[in-house]
N, C-alpha and C. Protein backbone atom coordinates (compact mmCIF):
# COMPACT_ATOMS: atom_id res chain seq x y z
N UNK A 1 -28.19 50.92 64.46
CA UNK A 1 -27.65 51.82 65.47
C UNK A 1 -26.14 51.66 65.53
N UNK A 2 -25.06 52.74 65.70
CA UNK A 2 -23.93 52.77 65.70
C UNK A 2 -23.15 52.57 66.94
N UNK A 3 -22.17 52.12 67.23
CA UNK A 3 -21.74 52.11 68.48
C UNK A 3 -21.43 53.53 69.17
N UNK A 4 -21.34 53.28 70.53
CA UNK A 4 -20.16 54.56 70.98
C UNK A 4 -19.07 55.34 70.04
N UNK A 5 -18.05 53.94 70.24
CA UNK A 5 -16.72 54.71 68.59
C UNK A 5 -17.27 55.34 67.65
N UNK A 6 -18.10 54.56 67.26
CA UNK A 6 -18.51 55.30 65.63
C UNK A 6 -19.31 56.97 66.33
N UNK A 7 -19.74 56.54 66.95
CA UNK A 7 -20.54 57.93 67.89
C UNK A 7 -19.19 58.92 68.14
N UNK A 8 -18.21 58.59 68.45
CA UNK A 8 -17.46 59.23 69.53
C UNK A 8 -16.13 60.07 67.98
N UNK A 9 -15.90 59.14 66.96
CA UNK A 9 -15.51 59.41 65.81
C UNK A 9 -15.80 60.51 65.07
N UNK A 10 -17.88 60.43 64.98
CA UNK A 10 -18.47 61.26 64.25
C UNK A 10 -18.03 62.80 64.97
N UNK A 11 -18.65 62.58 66.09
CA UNK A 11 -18.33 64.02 66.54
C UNK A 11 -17.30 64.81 66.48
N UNK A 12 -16.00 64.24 66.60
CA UNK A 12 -14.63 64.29 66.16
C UNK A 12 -13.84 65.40 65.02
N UNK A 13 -14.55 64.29 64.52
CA UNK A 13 -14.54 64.49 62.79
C UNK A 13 -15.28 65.11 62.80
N UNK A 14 -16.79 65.89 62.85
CA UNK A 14 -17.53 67.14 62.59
C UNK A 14 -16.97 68.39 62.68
N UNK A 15 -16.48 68.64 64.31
CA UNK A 15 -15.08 69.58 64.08
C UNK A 15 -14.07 69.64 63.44
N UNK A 16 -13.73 68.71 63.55
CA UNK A 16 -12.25 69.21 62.19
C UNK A 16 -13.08 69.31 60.89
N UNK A 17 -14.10 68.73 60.33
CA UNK A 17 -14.29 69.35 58.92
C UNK A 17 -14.86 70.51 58.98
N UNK A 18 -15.71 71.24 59.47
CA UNK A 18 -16.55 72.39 59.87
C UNK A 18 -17.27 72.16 58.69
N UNK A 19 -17.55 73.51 57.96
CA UNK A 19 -18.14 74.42 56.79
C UNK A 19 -17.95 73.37 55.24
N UNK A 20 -16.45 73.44 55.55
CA UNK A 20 -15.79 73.24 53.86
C UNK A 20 -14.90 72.36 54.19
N UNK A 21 -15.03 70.76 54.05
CA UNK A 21 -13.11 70.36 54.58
C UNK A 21 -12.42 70.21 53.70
N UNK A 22 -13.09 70.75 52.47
CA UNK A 22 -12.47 70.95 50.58
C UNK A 22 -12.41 69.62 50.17
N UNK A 23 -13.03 68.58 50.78
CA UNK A 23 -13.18 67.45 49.93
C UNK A 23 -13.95 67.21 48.35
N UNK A 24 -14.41 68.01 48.57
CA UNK A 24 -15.44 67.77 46.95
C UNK A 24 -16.02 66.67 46.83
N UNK A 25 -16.08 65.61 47.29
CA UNK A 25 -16.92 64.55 47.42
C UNK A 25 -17.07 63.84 48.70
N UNK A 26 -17.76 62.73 48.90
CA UNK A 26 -18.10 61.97 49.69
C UNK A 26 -16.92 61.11 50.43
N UNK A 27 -16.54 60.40 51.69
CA UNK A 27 -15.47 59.61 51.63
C UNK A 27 -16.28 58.98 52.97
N UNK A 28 -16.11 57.64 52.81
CA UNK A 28 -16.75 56.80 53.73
C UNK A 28 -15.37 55.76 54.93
N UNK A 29 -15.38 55.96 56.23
CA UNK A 29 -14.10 55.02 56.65
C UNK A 29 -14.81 53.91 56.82
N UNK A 30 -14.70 52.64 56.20
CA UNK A 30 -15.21 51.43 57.00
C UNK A 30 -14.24 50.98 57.95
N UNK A 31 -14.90 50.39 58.85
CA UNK A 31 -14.48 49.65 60.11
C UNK A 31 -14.93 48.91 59.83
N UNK A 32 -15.38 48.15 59.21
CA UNK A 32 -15.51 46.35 59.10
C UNK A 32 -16.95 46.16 60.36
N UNK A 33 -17.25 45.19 61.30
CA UNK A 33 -18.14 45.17 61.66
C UNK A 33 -18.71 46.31 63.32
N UNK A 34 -17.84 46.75 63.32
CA UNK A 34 -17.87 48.03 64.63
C UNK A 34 -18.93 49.09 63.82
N UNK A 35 -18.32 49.19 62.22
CA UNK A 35 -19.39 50.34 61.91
C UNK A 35 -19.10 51.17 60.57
N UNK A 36 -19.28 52.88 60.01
CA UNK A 36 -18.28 53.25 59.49
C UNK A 36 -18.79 55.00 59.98
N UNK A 37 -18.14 55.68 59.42
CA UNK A 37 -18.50 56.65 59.33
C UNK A 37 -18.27 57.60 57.56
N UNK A 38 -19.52 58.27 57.10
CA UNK A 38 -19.24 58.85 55.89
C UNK A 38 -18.96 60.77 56.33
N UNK A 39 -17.85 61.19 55.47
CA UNK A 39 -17.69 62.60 55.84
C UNK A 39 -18.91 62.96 54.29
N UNK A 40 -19.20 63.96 53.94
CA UNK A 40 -20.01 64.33 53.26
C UNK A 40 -19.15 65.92 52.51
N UNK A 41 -18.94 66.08 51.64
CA UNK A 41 -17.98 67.04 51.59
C UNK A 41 -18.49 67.89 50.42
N UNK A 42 -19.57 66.87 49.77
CA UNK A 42 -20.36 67.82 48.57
C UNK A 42 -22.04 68.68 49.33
N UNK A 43 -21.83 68.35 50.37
CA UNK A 43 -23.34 68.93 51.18
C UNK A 43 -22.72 70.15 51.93
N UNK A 44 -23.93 71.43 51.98
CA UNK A 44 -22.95 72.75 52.30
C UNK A 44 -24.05 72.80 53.56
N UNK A 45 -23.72 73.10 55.11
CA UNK A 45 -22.16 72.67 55.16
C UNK A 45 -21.98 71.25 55.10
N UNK A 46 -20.87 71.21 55.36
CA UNK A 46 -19.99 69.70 55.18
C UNK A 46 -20.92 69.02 56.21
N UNK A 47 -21.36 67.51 56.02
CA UNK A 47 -21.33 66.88 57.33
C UNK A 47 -20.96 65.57 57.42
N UNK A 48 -20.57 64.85 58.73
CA UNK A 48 -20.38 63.65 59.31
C UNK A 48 -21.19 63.13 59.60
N UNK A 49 -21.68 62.01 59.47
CA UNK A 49 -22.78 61.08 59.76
C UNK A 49 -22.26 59.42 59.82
N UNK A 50 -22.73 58.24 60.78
CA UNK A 50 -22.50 57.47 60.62
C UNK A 50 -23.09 57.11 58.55
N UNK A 51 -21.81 56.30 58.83
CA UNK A 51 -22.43 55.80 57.35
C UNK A 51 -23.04 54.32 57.10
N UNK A 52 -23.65 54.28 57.60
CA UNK A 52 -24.24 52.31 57.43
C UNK A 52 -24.84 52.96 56.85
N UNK A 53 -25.12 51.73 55.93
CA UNK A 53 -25.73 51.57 54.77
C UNK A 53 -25.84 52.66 53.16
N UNK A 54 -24.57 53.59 53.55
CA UNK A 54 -24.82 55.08 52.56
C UNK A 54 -23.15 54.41 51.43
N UNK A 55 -23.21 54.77 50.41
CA UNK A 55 -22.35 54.94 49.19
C UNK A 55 -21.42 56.12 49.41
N UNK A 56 -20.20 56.25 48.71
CA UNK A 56 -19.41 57.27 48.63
C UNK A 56 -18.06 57.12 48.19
N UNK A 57 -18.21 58.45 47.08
CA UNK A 57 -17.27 58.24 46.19
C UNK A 57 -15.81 57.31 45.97
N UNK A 58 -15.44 57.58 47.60
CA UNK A 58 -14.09 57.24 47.77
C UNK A 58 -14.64 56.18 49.41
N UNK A 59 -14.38 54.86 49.54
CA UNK A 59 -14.35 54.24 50.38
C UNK A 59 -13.01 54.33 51.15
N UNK A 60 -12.64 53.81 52.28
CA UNK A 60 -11.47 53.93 53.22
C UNK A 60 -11.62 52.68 53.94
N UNK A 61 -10.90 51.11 53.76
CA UNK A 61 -11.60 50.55 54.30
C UNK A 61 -9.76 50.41 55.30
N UNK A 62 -10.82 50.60 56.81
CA UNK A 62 -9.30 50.13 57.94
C UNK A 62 -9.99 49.80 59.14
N UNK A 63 -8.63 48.86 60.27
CA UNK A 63 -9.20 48.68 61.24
C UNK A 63 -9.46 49.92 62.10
N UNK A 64 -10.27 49.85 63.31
CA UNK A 64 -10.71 51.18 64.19
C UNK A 64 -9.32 51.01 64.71
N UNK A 65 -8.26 50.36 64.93
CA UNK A 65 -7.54 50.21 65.33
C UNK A 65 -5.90 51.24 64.82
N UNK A 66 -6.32 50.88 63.51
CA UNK A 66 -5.47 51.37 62.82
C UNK A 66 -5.71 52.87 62.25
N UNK A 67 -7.03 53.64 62.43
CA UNK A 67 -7.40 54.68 62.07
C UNK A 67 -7.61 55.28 63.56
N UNK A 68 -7.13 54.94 64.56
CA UNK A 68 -6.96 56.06 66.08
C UNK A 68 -5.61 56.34 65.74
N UNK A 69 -4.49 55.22 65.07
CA UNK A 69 -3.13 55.10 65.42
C UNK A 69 -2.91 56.61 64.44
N UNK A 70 -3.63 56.61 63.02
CA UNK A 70 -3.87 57.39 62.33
C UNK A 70 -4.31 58.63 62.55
N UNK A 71 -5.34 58.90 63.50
CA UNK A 71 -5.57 60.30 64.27
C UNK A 71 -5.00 60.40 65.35
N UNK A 72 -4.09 59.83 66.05
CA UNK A 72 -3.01 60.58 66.80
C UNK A 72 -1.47 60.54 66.37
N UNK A 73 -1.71 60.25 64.99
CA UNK A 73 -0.38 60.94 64.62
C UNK A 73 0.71 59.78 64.42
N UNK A 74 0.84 58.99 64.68
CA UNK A 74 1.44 57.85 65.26
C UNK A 74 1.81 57.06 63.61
N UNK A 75 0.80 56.92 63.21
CA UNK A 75 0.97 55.96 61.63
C UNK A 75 0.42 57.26 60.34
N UNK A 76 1.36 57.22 59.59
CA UNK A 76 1.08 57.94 58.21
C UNK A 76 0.19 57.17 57.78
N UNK A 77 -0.92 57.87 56.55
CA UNK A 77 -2.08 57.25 55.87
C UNK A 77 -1.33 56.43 54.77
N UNK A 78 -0.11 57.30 53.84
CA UNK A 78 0.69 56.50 53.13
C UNK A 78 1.10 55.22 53.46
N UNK A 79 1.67 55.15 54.47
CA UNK A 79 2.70 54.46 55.04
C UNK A 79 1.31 52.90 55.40
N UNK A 80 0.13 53.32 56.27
CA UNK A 80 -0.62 52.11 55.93
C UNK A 80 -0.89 51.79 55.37
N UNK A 81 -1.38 52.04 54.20
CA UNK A 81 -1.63 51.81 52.80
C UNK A 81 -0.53 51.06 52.15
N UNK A 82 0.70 51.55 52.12
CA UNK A 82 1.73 50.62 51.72
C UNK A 82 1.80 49.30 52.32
N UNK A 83 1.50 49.17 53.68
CA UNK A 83 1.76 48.05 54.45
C UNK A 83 0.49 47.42 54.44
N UNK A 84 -0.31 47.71 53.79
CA UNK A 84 -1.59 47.07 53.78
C UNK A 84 -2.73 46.89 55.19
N UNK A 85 -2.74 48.07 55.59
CA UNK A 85 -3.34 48.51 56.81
C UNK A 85 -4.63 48.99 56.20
N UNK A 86 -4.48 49.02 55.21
CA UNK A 86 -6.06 49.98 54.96
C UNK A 86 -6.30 49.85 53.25
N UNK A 87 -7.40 50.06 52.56
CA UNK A 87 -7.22 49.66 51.44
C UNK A 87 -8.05 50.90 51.03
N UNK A 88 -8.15 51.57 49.79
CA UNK A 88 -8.38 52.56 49.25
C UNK A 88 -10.04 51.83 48.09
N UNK A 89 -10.86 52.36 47.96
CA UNK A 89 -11.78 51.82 47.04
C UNK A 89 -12.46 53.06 46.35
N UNK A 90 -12.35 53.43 45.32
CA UNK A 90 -12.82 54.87 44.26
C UNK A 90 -12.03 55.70 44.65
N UNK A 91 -12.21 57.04 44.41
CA UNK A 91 -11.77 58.19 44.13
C UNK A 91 -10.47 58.32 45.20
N UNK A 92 -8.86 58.15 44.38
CA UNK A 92 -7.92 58.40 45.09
C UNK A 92 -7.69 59.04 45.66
N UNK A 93 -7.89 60.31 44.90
CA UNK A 93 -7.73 62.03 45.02
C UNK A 93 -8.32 62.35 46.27
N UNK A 94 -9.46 61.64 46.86
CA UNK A 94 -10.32 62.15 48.00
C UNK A 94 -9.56 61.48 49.38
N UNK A 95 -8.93 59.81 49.04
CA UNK A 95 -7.97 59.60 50.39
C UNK A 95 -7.17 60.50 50.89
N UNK A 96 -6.51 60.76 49.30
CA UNK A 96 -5.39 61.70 49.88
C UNK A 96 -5.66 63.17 50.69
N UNK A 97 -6.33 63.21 50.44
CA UNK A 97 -6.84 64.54 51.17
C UNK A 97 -7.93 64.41 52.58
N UNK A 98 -7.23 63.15 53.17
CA UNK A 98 -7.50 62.75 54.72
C UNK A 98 -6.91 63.32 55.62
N UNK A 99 -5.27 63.35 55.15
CA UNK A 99 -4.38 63.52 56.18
C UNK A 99 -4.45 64.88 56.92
N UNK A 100 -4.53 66.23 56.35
CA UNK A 100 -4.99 67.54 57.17
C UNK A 100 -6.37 66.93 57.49
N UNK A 101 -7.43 66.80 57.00
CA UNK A 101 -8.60 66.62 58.18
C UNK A 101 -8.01 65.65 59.29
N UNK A 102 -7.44 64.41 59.42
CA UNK A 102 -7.04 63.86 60.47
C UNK A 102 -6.37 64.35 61.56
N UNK A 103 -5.54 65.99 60.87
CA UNK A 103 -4.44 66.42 61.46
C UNK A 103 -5.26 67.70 62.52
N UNK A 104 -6.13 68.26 61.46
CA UNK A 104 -6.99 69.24 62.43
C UNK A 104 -8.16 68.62 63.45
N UNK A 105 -7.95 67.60 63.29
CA UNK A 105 -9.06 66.73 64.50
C UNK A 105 -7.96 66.27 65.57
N UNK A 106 -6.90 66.53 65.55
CA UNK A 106 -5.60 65.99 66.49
C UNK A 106 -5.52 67.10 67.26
N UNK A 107 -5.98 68.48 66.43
CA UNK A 107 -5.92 69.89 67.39
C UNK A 107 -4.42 70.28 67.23
C-alpha cells in the first residue's frame, strides 16, 4: 500500500499527463522508502499508477523532497542532476522530457 504522497503525487501527475504526455515509454520516480510512482506513457491513454514493485524504461531516482522543490518550480531537473539530487537510471531521452510534464502539473 502507498502512502498519502505517493497517493497525492499520482493524482497530480494523472492530470498533467492526460491522453498522450508524448513520453513513449515508461518512467518510474523513486522515492527511496516513502514509495514511487510509474507514469506509463506507452499505454493509450497514458496512465499514473503507484509503481512498487513495476520496471520502467527510464528510472528517476530522488528525494520526495527534492521532486516537490522540482514541481513547484523552485529547482531545475538539470540543475539536480548536476548537483547530485537525483540520479537518472535507463533511457535518458525519457528524463528529459519531465520538465513540461512537471511544468503542466504546476498549472
Amino acid at each position: 500500500m502507498s502512502s498519502e504522497q505517493i497517493q497525492q503525487i499520482v493524482s497530480q501527475m494523472s492530470s498533467a499527463v492526460g491522453e498522450n504526455s508524448g513520453l513513449g515509454g515508461t518512467l518510474k520516480f523513486d522515492f527511496g522508502d516513502v514509495g514511487s510512482v510509474l507514469i506509463d506513457g506507452k499505454s493509450v491513454p497514458n496512465t499514473v499508477t503507484d509503481g512498487e514493485g513495476k520496471s520502467a524504461d527510464c528510472t528517476i531516482s530522488v528525494s520526495l523532497e527534492t521532486f516537490e522543490k522540482m514541481a513547484k518550480g523552485e529547482l531545475d531537473g538539470t540543475s539536480a542532476f548536476m548537483q547530485g539530487k537525483l540520479r537518472v537510471a535507463g533511457d535518458m531521452g525519457l528524463a528529459m522530457k519531465v520538465g513540461p510534464i512537471l511544468a503542466k502539473a504546476r498549472g
